[in-house]
Structure formats: structure tokens, C-alpha cells
N, C-alpha and C. Protein backbone atom coordinates (compact mmCIF):
# COMPACT_ATOMS: atom_id res chain seq x y z
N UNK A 1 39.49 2.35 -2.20
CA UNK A 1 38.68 2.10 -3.38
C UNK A 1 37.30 1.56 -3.01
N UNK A 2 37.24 0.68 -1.87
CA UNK A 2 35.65 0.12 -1.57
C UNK A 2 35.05 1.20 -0.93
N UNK A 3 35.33 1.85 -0.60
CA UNK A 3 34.67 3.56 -0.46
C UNK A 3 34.14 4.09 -0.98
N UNK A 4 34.99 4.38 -2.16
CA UNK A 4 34.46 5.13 -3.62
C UNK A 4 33.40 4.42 -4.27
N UNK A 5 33.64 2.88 -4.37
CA UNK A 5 32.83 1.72 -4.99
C UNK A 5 31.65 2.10 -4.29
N UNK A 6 31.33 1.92 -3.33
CA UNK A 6 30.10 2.27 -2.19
C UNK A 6 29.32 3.19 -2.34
N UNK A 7 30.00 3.95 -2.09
CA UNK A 7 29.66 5.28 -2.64
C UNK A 7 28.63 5.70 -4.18
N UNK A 8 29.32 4.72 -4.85
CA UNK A 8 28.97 5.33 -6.56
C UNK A 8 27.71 4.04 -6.29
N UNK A 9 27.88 2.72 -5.91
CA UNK A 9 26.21 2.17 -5.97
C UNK A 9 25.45 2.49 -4.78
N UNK A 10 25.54 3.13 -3.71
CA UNK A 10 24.90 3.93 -2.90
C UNK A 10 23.90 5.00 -3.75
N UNK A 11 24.55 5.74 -4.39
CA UNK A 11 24.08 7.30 -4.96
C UNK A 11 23.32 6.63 -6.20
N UNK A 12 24.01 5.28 -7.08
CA UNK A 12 22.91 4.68 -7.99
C UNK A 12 21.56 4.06 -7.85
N UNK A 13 21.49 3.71 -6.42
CA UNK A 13 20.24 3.02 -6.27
C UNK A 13 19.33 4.06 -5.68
N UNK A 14 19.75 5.50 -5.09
CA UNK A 14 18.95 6.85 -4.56
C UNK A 14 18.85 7.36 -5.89
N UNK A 15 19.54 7.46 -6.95
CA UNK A 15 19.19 8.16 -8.07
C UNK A 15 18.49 7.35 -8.73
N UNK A 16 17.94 6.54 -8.89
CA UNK A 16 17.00 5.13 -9.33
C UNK A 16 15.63 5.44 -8.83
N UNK A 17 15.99 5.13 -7.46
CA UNK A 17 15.00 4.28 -6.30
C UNK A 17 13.99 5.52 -5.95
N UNK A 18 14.87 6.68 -5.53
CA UNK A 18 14.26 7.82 -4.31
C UNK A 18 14.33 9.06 -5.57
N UNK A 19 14.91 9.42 -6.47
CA UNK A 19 15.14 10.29 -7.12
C UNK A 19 13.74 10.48 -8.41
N UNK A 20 14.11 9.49 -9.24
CA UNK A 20 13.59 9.55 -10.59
C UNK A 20 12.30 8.77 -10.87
N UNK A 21 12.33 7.36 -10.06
CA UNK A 21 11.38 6.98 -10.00
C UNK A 21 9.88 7.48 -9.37
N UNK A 22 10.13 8.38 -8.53
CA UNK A 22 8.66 8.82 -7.63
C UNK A 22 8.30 9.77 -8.97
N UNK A 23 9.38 10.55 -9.40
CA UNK A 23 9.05 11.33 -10.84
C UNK A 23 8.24 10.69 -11.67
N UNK A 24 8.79 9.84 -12.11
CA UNK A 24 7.98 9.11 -13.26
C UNK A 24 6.70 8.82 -12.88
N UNK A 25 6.65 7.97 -11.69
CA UNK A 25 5.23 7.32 -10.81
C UNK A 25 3.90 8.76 -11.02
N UNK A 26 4.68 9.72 -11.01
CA UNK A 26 3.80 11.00 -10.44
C UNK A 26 3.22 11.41 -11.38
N UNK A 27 4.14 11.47 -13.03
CA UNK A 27 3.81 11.88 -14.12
C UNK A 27 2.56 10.27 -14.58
N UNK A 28 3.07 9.57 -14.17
CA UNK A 28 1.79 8.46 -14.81
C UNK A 28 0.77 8.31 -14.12
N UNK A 29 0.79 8.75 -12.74
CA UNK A 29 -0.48 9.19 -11.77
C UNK A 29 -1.40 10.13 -12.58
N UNK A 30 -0.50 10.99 -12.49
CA UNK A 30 -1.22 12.55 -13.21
C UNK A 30 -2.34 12.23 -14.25
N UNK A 31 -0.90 11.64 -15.24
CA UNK A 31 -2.17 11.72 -17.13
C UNK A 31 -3.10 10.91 -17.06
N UNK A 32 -4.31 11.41 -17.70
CA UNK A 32 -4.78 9.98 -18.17
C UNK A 32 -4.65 8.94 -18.94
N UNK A 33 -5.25 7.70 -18.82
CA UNK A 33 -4.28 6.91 -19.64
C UNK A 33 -3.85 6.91 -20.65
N UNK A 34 -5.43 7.57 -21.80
CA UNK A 34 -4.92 7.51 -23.26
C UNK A 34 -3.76 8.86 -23.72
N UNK A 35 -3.40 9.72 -22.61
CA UNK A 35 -2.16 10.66 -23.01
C UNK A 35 -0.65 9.81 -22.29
N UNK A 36 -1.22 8.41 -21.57
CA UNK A 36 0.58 8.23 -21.59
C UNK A 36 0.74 7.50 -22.74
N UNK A 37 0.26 7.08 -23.79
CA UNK A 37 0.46 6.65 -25.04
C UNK A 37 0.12 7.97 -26.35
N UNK A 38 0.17 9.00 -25.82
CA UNK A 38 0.36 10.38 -26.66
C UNK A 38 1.41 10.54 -27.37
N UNK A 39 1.89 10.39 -28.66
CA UNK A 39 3.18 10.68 -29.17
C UNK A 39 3.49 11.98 -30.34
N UNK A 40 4.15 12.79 -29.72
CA UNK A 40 4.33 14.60 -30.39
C UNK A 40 4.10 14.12 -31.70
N UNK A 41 4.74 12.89 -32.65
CA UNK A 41 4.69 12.36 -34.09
C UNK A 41 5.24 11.05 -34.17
N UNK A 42 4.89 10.78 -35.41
CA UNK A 42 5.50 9.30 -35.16
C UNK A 42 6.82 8.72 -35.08
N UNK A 43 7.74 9.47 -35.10
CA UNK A 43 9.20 9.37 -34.87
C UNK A 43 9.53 9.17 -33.15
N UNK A 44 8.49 9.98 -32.60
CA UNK A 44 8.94 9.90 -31.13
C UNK A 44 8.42 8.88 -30.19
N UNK A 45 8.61 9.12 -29.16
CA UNK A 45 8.41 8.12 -28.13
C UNK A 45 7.13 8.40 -27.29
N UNK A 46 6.28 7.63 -26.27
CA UNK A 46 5.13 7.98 -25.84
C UNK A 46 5.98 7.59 -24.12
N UNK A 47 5.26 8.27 -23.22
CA UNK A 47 5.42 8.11 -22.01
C UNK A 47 5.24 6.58 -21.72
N UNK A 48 4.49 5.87 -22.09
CA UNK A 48 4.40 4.55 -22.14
C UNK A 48 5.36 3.53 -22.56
N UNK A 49 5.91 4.26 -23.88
CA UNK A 49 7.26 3.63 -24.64
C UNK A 49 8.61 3.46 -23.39
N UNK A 50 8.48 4.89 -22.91
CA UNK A 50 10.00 5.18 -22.47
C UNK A 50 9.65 4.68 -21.18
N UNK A 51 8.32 4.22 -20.27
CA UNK A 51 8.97 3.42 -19.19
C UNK A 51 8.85 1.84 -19.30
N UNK A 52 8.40 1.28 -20.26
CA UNK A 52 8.46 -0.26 -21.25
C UNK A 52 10.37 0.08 -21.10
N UNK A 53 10.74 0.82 -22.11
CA UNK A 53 11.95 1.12 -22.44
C UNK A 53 12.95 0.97 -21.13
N UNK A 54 12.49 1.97 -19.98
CA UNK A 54 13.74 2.32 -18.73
C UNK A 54 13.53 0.83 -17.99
N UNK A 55 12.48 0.10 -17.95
CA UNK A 55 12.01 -1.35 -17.14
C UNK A 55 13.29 -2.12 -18.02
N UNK A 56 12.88 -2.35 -19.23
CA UNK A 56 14.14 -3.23 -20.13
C UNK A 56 15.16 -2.87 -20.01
N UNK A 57 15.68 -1.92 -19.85
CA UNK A 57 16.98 -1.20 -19.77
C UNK A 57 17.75 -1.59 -18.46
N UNK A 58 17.38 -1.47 -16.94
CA UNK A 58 17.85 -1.73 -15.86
C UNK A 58 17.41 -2.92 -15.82
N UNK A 59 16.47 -3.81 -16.56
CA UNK A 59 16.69 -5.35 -16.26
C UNK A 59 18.03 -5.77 -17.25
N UNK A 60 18.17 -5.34 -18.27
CA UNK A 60 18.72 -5.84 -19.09
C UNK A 60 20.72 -5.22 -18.36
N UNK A 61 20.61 -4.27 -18.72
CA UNK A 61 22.21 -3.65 -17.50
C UNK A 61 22.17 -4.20 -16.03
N UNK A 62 21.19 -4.20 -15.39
CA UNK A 62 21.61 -4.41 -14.28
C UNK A 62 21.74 -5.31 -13.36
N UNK A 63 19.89 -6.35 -13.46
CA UNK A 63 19.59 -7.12 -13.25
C UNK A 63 20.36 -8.68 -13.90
N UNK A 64 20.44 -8.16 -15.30
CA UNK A 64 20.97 -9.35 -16.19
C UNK A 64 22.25 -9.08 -16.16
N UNK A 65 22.94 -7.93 -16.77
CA UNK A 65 24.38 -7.86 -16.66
C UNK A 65 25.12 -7.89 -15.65
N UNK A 66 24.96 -7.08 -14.48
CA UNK A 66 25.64 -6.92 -13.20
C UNK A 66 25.07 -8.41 -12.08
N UNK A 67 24.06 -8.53 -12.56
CA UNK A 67 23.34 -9.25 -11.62
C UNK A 67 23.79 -10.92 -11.76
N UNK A 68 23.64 -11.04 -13.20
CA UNK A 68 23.99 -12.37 -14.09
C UNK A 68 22.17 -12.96 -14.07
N UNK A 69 21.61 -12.44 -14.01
CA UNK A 69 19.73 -13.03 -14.09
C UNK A 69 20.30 -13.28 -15.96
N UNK A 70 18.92 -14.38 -16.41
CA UNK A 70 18.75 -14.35 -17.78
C UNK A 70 18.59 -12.72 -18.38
N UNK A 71 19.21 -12.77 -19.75
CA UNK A 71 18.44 -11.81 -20.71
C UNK A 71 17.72 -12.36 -21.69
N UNK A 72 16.50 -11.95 -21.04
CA UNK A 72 14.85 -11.87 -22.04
C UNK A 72 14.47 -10.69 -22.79
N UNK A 73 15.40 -9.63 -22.26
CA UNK A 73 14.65 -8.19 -23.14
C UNK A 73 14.32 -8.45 -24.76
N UNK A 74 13.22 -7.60 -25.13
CA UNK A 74 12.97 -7.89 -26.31
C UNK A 74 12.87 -6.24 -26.58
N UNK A 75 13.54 -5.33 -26.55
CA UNK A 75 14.12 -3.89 -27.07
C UNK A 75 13.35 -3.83 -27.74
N UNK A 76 12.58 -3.86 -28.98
CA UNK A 76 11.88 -3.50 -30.32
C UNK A 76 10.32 -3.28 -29.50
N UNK A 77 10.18 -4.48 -28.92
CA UNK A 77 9.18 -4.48 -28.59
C UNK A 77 8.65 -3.11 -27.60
N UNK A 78 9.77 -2.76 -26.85
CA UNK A 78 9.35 -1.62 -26.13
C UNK A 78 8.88 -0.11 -27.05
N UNK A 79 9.35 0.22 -27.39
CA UNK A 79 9.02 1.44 -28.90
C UNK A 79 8.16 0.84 -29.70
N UNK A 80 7.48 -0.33 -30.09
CA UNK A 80 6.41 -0.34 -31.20
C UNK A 80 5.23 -0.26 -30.33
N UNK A 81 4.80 -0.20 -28.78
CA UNK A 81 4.05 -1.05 -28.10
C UNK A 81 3.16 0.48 -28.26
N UNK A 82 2.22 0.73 -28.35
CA UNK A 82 1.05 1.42 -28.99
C UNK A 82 -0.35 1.31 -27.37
N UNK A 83 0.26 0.80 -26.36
CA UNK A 83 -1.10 0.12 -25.21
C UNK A 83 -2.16 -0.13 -25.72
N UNK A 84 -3.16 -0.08 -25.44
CA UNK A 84 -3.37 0.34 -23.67
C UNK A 84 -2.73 -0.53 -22.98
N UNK A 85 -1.68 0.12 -21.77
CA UNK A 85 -1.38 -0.73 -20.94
C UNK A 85 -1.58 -0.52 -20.00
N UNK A 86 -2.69 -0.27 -19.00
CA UNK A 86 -3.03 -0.11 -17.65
C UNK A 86 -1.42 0.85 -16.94
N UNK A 87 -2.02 2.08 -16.07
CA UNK A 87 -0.88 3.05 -15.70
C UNK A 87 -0.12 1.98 -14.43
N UNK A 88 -1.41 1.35 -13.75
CA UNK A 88 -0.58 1.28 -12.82
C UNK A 88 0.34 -0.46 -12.87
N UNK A 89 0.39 -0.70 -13.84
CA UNK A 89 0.63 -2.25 -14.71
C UNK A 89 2.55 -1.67 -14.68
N UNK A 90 2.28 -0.22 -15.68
CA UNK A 90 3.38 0.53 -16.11
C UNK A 90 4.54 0.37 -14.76
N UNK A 91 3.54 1.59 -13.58
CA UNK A 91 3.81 1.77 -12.22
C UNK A 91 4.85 0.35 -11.66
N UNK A 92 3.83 -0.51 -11.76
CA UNK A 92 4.26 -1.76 -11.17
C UNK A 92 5.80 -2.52 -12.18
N UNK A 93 5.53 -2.60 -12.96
CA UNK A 93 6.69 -2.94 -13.92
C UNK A 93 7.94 -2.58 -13.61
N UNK A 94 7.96 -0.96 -13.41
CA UNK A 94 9.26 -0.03 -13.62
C UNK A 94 9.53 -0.43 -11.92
N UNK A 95 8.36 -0.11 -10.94
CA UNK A 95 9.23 -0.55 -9.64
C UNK A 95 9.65 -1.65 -9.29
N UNK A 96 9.17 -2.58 -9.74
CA UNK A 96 9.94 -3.70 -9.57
C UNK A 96 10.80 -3.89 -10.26
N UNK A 97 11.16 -3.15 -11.46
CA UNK A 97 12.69 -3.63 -12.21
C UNK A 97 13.78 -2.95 -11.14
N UNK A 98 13.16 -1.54 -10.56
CA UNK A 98 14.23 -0.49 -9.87
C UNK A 98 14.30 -1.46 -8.47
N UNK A 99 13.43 -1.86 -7.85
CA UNK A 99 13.84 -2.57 -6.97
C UNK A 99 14.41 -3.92 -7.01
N UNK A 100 14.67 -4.73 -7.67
CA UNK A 100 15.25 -5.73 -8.08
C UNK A 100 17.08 -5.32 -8.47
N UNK A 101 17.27 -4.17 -9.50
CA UNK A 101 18.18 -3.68 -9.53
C UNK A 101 18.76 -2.94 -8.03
N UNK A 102 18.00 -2.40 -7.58
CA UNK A 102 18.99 -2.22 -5.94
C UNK A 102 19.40 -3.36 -4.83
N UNK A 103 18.83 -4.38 -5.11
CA UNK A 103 18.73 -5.58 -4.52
C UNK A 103 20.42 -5.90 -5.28
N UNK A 104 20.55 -5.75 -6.88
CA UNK A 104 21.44 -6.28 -7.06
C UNK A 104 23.18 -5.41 -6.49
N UNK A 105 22.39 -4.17 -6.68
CA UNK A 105 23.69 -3.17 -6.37
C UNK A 105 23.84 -3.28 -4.89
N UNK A 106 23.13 -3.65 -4.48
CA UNK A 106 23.31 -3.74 -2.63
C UNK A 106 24.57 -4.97 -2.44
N UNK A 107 24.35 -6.22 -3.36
CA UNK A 107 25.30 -6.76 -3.31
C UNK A 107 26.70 -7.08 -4.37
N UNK A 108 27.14 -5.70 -4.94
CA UNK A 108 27.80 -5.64 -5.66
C UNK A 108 28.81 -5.25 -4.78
N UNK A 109 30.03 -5.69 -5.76
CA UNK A 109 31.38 -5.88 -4.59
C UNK A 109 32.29 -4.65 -5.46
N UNK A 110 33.24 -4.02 -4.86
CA UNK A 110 33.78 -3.36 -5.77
C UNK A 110 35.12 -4.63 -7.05
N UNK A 111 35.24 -5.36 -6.46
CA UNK A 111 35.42 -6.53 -7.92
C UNK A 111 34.65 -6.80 -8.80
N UNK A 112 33.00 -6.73 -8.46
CA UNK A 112 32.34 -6.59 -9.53
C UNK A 112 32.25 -5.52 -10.17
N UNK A 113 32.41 -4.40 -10.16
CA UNK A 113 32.69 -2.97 -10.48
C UNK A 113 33.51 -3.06 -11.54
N UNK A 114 35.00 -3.45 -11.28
CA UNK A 114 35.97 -3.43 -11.78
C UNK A 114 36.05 -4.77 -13.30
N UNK A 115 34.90 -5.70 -13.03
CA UNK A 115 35.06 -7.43 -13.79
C UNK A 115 34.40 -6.60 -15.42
N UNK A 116 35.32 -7.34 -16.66
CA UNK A 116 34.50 -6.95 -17.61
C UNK A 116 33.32 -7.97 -17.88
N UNK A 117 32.06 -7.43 -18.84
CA UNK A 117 31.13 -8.39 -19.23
C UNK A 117 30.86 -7.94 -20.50
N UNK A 118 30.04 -8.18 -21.16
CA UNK A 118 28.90 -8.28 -22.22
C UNK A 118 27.99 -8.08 -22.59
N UNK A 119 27.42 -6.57 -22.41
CA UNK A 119 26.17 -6.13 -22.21
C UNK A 119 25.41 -5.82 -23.48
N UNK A 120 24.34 -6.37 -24.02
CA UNK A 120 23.79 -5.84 -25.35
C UNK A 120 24.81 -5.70 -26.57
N UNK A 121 25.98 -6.65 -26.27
CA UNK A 121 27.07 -6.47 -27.56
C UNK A 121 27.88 -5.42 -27.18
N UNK A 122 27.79 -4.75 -25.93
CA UNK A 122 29.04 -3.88 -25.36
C UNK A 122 29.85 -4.14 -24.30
N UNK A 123 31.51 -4.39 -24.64
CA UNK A 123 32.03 -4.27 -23.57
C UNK A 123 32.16 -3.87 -22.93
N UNK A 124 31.88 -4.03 -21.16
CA UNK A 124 32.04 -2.98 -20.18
C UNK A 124 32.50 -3.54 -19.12
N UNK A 125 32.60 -2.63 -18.14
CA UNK A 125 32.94 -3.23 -16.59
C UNK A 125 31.55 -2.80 -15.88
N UNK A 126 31.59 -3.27 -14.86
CA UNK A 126 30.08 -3.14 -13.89
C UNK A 126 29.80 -1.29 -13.64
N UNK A 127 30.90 -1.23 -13.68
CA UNK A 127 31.09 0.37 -13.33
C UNK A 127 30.09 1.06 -14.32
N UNK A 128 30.89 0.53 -15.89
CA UNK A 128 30.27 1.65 -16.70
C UNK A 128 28.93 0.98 -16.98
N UNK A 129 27.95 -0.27 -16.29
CA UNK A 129 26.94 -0.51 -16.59
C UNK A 129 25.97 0.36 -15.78
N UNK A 130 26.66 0.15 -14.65
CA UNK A 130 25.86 1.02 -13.08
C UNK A 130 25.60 2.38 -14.32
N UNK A 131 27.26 2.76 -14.35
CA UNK A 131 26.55 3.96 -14.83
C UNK A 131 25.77 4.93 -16.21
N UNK A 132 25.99 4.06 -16.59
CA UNK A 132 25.05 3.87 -18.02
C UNK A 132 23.76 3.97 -17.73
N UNK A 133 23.23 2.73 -16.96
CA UNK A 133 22.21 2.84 -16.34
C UNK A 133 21.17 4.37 -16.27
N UNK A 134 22.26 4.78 -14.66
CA UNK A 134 21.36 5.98 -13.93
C UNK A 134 21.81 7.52 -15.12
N UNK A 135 22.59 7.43 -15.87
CA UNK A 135 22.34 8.41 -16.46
C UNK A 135 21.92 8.30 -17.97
N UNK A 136 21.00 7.40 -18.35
CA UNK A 136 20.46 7.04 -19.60
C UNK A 136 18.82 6.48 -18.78
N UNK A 137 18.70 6.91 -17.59
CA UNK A 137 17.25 6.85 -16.78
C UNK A 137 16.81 8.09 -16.25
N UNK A 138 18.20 8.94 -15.73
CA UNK A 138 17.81 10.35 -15.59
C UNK A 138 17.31 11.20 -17.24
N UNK A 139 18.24 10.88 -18.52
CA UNK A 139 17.56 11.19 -19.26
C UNK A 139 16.15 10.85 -19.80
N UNK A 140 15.81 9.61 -19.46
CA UNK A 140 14.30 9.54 -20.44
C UNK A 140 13.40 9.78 -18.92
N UNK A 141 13.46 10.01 -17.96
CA UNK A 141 12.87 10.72 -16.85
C UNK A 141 12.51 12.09 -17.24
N UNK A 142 13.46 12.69 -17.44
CA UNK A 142 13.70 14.20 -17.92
C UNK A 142 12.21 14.34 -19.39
N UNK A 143 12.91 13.13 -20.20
CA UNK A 143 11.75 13.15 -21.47
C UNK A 143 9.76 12.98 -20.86
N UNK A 144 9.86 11.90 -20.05
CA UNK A 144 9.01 11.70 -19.19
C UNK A 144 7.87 12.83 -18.47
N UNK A 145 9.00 13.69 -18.06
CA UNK A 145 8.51 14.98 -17.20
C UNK A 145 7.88 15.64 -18.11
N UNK A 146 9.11 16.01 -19.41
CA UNK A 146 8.41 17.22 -20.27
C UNK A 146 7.31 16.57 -21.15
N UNK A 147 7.06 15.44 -21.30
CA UNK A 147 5.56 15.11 -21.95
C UNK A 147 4.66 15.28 -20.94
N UNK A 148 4.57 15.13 -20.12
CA UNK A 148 4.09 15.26 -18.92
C UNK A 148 3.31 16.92 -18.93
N UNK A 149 4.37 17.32 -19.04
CA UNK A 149 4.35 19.08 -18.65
C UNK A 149 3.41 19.58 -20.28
N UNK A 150 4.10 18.73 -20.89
CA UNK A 150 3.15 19.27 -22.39
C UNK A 150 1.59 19.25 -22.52
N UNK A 151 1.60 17.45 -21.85
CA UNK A 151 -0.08 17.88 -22.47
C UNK A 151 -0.69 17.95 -21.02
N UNK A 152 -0.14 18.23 -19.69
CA UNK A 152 -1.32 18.71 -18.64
C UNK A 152 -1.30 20.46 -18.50
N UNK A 153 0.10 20.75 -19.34
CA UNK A 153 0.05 22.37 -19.66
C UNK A 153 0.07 22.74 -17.92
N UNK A 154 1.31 22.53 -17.91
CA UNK A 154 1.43 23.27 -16.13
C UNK A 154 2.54 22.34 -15.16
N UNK A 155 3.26 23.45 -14.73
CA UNK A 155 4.56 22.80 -14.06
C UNK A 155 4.22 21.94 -12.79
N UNK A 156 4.52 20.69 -12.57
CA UNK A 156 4.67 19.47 -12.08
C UNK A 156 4.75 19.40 -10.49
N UNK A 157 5.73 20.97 -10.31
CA UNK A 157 6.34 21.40 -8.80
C UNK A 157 7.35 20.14 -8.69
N UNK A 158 8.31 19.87 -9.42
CA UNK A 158 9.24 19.29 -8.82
C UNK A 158 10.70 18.94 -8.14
N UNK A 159 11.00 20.89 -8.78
CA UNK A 159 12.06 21.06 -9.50
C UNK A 159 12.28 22.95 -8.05
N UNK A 160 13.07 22.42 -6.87
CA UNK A 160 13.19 23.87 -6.11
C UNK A 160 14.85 23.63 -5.60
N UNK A 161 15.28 24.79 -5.36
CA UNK A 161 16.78 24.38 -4.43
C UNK A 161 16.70 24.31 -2.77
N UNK A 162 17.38 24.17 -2.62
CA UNK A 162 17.92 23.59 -0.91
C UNK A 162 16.92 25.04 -0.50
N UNK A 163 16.02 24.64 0.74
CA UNK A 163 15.87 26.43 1.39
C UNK A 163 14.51 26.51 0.87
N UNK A 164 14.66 26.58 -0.38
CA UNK A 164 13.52 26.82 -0.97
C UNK A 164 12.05 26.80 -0.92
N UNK A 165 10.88 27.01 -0.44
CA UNK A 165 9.48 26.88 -0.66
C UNK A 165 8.70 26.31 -1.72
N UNK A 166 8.39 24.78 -0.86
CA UNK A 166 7.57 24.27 -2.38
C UNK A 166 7.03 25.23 -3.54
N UNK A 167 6.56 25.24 -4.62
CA UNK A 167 6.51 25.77 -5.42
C UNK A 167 4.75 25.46 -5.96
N UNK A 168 3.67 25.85 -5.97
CA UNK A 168 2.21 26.04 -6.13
C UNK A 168 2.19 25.50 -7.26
N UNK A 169 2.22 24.52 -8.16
CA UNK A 169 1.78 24.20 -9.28
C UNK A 169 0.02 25.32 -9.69
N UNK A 170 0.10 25.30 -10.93
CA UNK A 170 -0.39 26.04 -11.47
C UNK A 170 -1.57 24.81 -11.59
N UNK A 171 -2.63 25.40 -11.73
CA UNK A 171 -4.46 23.88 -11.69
C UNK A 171 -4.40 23.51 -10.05
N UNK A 172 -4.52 22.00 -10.15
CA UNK A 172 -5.08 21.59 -8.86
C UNK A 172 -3.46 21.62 -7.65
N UNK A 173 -3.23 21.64 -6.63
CA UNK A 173 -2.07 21.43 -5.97
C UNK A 173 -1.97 20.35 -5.61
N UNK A 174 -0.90 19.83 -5.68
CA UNK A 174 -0.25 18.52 -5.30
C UNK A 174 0.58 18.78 -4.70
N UNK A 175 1.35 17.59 -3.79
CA UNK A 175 2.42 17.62 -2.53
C UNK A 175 3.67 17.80 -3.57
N UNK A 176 4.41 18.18 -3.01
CA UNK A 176 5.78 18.05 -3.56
C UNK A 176 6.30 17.28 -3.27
N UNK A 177 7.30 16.53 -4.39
CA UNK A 177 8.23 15.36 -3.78
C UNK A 177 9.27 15.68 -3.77
């Protein structure tokens, strides 16, 4: 079982750390500032919202829940927040929540895995926080990208299989990550 345990916060802190995050970093490199606060209408979310949002989210699951740090999140506040908030403020925010959260999964035991807690008024075990987490970060990543892709109108190059040949983004070229 401490195998498997290993294993699953191994692959959570690469799907965090090395995966999604350079994504995001790349898409808030890219825009300019006043399009990461661009929102399709007012129902939706702005690139700005959703990494306010993914920062609260892995402090609040991971850092605070798994971790036992205070919870300060203030949730509302992330979706009304309208910026300007400096990109690389954003940048800085989200990596230090992701690195703080691998700090915590580095020392997670598979007993903590297994212990229930109290997360945002949900019962869980560490397990289903870990994984709550990385797959409620791969989704607003995903959201991330395609605003991204909307208003610079042109694929990102981020997205090839094993073998494969980077892929020429369409405008200026950028490295692939």
C-alpha cells in the first residue's frame, strides 16, 4: 500500500508542479494584462479569476487540509476580483501555493492518505483531497488554455504525442513545453 500511496502523491505533485502549472505560467506570459481579466460574459470566469481560484483551492485542500496550515481562504473573493492584478503577482501566487502544496505531499504518509478530515464542510480522507485537488486544477487549466487560445486566436503548441515533432504555433513561435 505505501507504494501505491507514493505513487498517487508522486504523480500529484508532477501533475501540479511540472504538468499544469508551466501551462498556466505560459498562458499569463502570453496575454496581455487587460485580456487575463477578459470575461466571454458575465456569468463566466476571467483567466485571472480561475488562477485567484486554483491558488485558494490547493491552499485551502492541501496546504490547510492535508497539511493542517490555517484556513484563510476567502472563495467569493476569488470570482468577484475584477484586477488589475499584475500577471506576474498572479505567476507568483499560484507558484507558491503549488510549491508549498508539494512540500506538503512530499511529507504525506500513506496514514495520512487514509485519516478522515474536514475540508470546506466535506468529509474526506487525504486521498480524496490530493485528489480533488489535481483533477479540479487540470480542469480550470484546461479553461485557462482555451481563453487563452480564444482571444490570442492561435494554438499555444502544447498539446503533441510521444515521437512527435513540436508543433509551429501559428503568429510568433515559441518553445514548446
Amino acid at each position: 500500500m505505501s507504494k501505491l500511496a507514493n505513487s498517487i502523491l508522486v504523480q500529484a505533485q508532477h501533475s501540479l508542479r511540472d504538468h499544469h502549472l508551466p501551462r498556466i505560467t505560459r498562458c499569463l506570459t502570453l496575454l496581455p494584462e487587460k485580456e487575463i481579466w477578459w470575461r466571454p460574459h458575465s456569468t463566466s470566469n476571467s483567466v485571472g479569476n480561475l488562477v485567484l481560484h486554483l491558488s485558494g483551492n490547493v491552499r485551502q485542500w492541501i496546504i490547510s487540509g492535508v497539511g493542517g496550515a490555517p484556513d484563510r481562504r476567502e472563495r467569493d473573493k476569488e470570482f468577484s476580483a475584477c484586477g488589475p492584478i499584475p500577471k506576474q503577482r498572479l505567476i507568483t501566487q499560484l507558484t507558491r501555493a503549488i510549491n508549498q502544496a508539494c512540500r506538503v505531499l512530499k511529507k504525506t504518509s500513506p496514514a495520512d492518505l487514509a485519516k478522515p478530515r474536514l475540508i470546506q464542510g466535506y468529509r474526506v480522507t487525504g486521498f480524496e483531497a490530493v485528489t480533488h485537488v489535481t483533477e479540479h486544477f487540470a480542469h480550470h487549466s484546461g479553461q485557462i488554455i482555451l481563453l487563452t487560445k480564444m482571444r490570442l486566436r492561435r494554438d499555444l503548441g502544447f498539446t503533441r504525442l510521444p515521437g512527435e515533432k513540436p508543433k509551429k504555433p501559428a503568429g510568433r513561435r515559441l518553445p514548446a513545453i
